[in-house]
C-alpha atoms as a PDB file:
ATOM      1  CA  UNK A   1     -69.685  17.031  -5.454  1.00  0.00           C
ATOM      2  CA  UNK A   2     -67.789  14.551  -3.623  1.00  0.00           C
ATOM      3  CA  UNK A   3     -69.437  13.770   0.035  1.00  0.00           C
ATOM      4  CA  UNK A   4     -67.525  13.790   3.352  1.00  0.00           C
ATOM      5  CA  UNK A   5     -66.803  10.436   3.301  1.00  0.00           C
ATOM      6  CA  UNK A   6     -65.658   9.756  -0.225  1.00  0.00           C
ATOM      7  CA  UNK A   7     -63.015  12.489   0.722  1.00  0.00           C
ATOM      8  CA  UNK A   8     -62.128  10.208   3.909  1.00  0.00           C
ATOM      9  CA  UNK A   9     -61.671   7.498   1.875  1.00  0.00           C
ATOM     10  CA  UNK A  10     -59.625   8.964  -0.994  1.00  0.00           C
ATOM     11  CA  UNK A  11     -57.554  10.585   1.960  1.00  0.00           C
ATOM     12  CA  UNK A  12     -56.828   7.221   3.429  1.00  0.00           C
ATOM     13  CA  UNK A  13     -56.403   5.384  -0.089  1.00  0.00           C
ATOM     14  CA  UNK A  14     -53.437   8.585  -0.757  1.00  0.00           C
ATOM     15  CA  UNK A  15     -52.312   7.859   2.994  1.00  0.00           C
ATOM     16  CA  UNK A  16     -51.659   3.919   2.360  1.00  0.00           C
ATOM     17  CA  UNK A  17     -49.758   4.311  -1.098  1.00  0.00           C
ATOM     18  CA  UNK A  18     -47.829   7.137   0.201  1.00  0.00           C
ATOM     19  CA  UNK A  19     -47.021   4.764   3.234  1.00  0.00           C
ATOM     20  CA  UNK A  20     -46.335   1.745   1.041  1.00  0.00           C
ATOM     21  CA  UNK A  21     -44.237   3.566  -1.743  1.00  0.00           C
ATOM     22  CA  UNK A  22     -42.009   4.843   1.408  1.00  0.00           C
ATOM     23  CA  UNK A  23     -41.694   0.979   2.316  1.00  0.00           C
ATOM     24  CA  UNK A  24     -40.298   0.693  -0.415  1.00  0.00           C
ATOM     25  CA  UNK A  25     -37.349   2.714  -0.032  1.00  0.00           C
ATOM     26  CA  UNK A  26     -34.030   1.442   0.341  1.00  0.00           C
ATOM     27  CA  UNK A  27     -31.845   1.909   2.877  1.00  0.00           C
ATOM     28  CA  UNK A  28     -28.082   2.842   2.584  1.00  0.00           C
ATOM     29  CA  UNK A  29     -26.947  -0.442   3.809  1.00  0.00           C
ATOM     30  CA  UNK A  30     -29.479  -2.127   0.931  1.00  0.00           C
ATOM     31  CA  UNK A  31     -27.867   0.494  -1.323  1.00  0.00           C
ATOM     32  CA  UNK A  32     -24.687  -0.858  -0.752  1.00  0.00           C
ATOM     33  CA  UNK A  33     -25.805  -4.295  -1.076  1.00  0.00           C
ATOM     34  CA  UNK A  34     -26.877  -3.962  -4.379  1.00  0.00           C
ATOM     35  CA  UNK A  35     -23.936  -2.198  -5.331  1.00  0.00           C
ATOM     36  CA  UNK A  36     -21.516  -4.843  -3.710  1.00  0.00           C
ATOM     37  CA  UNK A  37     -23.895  -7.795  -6.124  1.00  0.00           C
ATOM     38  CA  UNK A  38     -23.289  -5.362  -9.214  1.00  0.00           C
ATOM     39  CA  UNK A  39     -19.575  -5.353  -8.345  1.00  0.00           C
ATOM     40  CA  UNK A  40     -18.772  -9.153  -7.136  1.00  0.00           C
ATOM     41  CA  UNK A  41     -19.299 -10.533 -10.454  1.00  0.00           C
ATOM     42  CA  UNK A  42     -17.975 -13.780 -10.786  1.00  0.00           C
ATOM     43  CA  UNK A  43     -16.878 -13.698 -14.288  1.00  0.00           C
ATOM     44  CA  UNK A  44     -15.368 -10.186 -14.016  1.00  0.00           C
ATOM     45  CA  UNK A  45     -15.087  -6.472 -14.531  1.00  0.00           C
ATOM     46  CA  UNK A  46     -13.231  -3.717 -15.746  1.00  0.00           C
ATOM     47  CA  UNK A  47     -13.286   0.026 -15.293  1.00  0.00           C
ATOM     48  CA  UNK A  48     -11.408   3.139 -15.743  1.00  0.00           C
ATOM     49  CA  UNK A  49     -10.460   5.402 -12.683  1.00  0.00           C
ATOM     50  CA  UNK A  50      -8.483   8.228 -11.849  1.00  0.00           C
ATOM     51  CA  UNK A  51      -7.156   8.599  -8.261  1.00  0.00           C
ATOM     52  CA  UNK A  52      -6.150  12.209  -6.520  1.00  0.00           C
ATOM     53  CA  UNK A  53      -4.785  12.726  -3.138  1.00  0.00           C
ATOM     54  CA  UNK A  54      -2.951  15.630  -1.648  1.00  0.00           C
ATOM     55  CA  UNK A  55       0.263  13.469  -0.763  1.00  0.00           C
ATOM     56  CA  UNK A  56       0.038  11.174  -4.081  1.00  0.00           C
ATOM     57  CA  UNK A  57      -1.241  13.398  -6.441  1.00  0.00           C
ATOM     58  CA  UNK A  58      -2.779  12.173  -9.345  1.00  0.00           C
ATOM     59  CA  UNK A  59      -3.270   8.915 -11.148  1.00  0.00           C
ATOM     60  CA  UNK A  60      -5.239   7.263 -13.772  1.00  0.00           C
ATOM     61  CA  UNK A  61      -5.639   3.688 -15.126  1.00  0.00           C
ATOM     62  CA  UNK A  62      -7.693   0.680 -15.850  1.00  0.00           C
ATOM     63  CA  UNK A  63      -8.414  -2.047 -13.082  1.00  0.00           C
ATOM     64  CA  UNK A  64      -9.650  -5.657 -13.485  1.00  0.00           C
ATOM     65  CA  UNK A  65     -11.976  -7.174 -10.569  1.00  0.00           C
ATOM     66  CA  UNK A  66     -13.100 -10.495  -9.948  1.00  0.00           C
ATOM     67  CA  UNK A  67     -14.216 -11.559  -6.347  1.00  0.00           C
ATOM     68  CA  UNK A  68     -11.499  -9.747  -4.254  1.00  0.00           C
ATOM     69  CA  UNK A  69      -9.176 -10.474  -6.774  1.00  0.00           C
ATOM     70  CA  UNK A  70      -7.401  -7.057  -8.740  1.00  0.00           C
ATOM     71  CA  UNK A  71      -4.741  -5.721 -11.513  1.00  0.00           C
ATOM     72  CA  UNK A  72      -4.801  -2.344 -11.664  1.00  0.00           C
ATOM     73  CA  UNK A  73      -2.358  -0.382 -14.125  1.00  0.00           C
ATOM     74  CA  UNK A  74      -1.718   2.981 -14.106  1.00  0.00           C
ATOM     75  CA  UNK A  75       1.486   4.643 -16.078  1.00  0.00           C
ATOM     76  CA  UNK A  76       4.217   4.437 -13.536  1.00  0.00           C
ATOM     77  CA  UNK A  77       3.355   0.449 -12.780  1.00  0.00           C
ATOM     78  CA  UNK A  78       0.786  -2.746 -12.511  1.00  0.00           C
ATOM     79  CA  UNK A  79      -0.396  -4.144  -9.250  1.00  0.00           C
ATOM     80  CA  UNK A  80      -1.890  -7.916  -9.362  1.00  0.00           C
ATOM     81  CA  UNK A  81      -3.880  -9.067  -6.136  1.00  0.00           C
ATOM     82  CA  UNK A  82      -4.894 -12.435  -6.399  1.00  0.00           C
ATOM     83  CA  UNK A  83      -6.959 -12.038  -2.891  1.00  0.00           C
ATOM     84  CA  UNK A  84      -3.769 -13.138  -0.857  1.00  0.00           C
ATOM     85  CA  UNK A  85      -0.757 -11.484  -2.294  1.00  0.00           C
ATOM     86  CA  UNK A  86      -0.028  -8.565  -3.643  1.00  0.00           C
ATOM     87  CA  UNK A  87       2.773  -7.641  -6.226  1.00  0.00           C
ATOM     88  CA  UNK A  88       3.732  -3.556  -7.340  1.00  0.00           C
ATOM     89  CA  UNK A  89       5.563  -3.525 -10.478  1.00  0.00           C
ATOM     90  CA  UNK A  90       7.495  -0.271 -10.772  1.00  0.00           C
ATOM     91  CA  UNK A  91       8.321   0.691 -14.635  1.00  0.00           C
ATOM     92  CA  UNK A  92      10.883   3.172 -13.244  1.00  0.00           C
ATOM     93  CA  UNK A  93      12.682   0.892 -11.176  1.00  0.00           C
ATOM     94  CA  UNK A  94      12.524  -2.450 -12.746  1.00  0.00           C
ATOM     95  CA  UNK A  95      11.351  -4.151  -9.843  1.00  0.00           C
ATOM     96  CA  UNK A  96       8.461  -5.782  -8.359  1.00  0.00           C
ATOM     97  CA  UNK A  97       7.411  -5.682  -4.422  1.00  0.00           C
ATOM     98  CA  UNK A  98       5.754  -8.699  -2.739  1.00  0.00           C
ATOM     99  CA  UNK A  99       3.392  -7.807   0.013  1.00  0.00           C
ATOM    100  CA  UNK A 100       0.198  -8.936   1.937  1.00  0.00           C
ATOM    101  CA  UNK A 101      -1.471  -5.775   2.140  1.00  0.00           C
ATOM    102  CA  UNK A 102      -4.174  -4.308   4.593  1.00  0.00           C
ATOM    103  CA  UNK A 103      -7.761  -3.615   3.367  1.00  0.00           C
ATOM    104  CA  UNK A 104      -6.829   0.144   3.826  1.00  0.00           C
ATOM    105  CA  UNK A 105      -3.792   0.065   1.897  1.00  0.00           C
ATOM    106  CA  UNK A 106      -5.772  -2.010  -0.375  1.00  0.00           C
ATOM    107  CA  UNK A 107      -8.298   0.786  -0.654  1.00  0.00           C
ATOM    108  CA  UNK A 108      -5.391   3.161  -2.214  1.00  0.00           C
ATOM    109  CA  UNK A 109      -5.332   1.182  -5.497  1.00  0.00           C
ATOM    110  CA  UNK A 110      -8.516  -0.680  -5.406  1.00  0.00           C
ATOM    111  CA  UNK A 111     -11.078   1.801  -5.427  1.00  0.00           C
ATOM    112  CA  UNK A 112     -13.715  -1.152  -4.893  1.00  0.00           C
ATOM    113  CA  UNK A 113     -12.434  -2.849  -2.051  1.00  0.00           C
ATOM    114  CA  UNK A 114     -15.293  -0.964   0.155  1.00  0.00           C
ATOM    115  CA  UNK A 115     -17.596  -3.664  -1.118  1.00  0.00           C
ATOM    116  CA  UNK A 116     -16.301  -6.238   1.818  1.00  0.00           C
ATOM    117  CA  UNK A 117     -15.507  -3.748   4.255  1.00  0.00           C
ATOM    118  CA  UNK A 118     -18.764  -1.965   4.788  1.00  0.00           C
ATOM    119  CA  UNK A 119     -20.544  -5.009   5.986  1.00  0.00           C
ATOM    120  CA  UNK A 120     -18.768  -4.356   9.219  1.00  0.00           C
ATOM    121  CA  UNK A 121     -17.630  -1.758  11.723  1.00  0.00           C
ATOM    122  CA  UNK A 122     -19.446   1.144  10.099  1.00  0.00           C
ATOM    123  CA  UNK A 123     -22.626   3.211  10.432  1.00  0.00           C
ATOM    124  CA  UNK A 124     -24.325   4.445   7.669  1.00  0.00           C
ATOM    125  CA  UNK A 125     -26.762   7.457   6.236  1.00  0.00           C
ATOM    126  CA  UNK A 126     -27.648   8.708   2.736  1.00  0.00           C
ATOM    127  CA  UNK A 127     -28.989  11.507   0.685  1.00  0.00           C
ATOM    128  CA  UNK A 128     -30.222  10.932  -2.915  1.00  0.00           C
ATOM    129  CA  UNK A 129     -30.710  13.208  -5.515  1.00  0.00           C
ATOM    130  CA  UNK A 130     -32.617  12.338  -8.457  1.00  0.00           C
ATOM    131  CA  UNK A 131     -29.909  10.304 -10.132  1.00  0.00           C
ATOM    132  CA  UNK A 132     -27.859   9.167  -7.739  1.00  0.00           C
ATOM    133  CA  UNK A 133     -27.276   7.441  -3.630  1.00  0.00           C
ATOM    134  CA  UNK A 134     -24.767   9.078  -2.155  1.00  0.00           C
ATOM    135  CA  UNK A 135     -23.581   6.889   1.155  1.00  0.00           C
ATOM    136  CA  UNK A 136     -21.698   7.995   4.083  1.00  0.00           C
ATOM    137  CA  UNK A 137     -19.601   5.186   6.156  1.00  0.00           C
ATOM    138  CA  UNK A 138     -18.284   6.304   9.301  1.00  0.00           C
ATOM    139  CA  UNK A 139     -15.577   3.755  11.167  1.00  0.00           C
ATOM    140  CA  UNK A 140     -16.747   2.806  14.536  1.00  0.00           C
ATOM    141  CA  UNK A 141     -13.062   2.319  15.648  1.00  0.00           C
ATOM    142  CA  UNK A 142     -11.118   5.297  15.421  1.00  0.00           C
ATOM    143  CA  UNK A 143      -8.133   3.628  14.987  1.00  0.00           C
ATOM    144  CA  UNK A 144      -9.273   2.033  11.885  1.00  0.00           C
ATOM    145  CA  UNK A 145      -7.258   2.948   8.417  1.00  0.00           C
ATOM    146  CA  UNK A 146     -10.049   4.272   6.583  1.00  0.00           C
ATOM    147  CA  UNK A 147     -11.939   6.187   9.319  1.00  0.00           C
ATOM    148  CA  UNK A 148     -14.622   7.304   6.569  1.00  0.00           C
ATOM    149  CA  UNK A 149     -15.497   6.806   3.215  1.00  0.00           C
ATOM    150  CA  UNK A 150     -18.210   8.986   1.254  1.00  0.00           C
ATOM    151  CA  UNK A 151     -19.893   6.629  -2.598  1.00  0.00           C
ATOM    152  CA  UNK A 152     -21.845   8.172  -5.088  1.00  0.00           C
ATOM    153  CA  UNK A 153     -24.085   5.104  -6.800  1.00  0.00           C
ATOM    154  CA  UNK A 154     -26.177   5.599  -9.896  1.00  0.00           C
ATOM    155  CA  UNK A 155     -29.792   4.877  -9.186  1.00  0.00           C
ATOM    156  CA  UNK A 156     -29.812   3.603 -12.818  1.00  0.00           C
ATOM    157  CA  UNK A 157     -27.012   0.757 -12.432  1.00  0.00           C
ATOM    158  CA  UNK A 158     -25.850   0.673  -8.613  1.00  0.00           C
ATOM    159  CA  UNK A 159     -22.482   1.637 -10.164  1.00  0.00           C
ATOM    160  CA  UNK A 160     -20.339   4.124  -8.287  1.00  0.00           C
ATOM    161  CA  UNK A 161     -18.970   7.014  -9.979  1.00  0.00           C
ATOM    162  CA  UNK A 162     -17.144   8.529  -7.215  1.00  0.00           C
ATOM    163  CA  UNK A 163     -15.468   7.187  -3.685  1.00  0.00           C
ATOM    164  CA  UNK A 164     -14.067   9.529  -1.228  1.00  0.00           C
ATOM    165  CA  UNK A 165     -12.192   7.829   1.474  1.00  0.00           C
ATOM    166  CA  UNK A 166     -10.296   9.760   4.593  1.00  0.00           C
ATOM    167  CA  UNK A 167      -7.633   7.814   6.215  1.00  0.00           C
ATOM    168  CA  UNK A 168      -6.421  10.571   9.194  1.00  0.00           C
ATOM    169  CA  UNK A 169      -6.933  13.833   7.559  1.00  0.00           C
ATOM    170  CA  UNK A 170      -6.196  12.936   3.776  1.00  0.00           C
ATOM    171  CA  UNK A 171      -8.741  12.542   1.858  1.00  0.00           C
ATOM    172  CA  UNK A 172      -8.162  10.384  -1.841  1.00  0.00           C
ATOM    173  CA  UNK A 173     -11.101  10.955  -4.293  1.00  0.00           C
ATOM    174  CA  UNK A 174     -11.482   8.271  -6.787  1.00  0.00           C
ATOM    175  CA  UNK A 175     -13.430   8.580 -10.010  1.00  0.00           C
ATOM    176  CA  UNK A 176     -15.039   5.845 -12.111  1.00  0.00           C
ATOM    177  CA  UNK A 177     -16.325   5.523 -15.955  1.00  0.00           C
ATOM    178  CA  UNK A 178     -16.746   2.919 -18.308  1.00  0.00           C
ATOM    179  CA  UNK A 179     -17.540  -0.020 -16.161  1.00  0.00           C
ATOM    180  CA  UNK A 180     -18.110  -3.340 -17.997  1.00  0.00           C
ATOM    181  CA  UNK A 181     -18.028  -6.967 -17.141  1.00  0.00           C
ATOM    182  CA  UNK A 182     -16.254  -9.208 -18.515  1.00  0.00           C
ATOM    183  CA  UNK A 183     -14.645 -13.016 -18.246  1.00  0.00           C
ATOM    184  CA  UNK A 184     -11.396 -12.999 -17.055  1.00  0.00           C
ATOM    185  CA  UNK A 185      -9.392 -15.457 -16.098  1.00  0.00           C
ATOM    186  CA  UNK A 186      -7.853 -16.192 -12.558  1.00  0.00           C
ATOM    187  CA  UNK A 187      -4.230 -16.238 -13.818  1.00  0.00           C
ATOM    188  CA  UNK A 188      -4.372 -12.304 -14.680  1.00  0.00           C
ATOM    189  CA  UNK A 189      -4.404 -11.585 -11.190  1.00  0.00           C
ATOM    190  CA  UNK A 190      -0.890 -13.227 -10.540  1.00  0.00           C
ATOM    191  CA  UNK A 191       2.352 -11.782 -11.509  1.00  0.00           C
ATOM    192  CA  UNK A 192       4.333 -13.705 -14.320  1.00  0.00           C
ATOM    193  CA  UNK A 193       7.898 -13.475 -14.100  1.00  0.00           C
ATOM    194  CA  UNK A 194       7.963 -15.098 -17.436  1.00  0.00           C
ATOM    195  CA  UNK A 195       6.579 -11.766 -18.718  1.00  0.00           C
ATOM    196  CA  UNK A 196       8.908  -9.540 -16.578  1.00  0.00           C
ATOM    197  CA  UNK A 197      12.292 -11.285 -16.956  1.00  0.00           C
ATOM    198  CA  UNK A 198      14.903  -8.380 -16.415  1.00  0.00           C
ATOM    199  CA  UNK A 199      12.908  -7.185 -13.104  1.00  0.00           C
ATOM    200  CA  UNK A 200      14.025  -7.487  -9.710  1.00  0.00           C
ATOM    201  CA  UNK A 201      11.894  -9.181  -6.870  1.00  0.00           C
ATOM    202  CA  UNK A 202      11.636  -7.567  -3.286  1.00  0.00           C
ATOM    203  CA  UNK A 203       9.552  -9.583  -1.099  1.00  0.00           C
ATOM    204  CA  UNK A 204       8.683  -7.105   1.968  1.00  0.00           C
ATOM    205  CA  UNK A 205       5.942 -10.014   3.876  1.00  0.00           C
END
């Protein structure tokens, strides 16, 4: 039979694990910083995505990352961002626009640009399921472009698999698979007119 005071103690020994394991719990903000580390490789990464919005409709495609750098193509273009400039490259048109774009229009083909955003200008909460984080941002400024986004990270890898981002009342869902690093070289995030010779060039900065 266990006496009064072995039951205290057991008690208390259950009390201070329960109390350290929940120490140990991350936050959504340390969520998000280990996701951002998994993403902001320095040698690279690639992914597959799909993109759906009510005003867009849908788009799939492959995109490159390294640092803040992107190429994303999808079947109507490319887009190169080489962390300054951006260039579109539109099959159906022949023609490439140069622009410096926002982080929110950024966000439209970059579906991992959240990684440097979230660090400021947003609060934060979570729910987690057995597999997976998923992370609410809400803007602070109202006036921002992306006023929240919603990112579903595997427990497993701190890869997400899904971003939901409002900007007004849209809302573009982006789906991710098949996320690998890999070394890639600055110069793929630059557009080559070598490669392109017959296309026109709009500069819109």
């Amino acid at each position: 039979m266990i006496s009064r005071k072995s039951s205290i103690l057991l008690l208390l020994s259950i009390f201070f694990c329960l109390s350290a394991h929940a120490a140990k719990e991350l936050s959504a903000k340390d969520v998000l910083n280990k996701t951002a580390s998994v993403l902001a490789n320095k040698t690279g990464a690639s992914a597959d995505f799909s993109i759906k919005n009510t005003k867009m409709g849908t788009s799939s495609g492959t995109i490159y990352i390294k640092g803040n750098k992107f190429m994303a193509k999808i079947p109507a273009g490319i887009v190169w961002y080489d962390g300054t400039t951006q260039w579109t490259y539109i099959k159906a048109n022949e023609e490439v626009n140069v622009t410096t774009p926002t982080p929110a229009q950024q966000q439209n083909i970059n579906p991992y640009t959240f990684i440097y955003l979230y660090k400021k200008g947003y609060t934060y909460s979570m729910v987690q399921n057995e597999n997976t984080y998923s992370v609410t941002l809400l803007g602070k400024d109202k006036s921002k472009g992306i006023g929240e986004m919603v990112i579903v990270i595997s427990k497993k890898t701190f890869v997400p698999s899904l971003i939901r981002m409002r900007q007004g009342n849209s809302w573009t869902n982006i789906t991710i698979s098949n996320f690998k690093r890999a070394k890639l070289n600055d110069s793929m995030f630059r557009f080559n007119n070598k490669d392109y010779p017959k296309t026109e060039i709009i500069d819109l900065r």
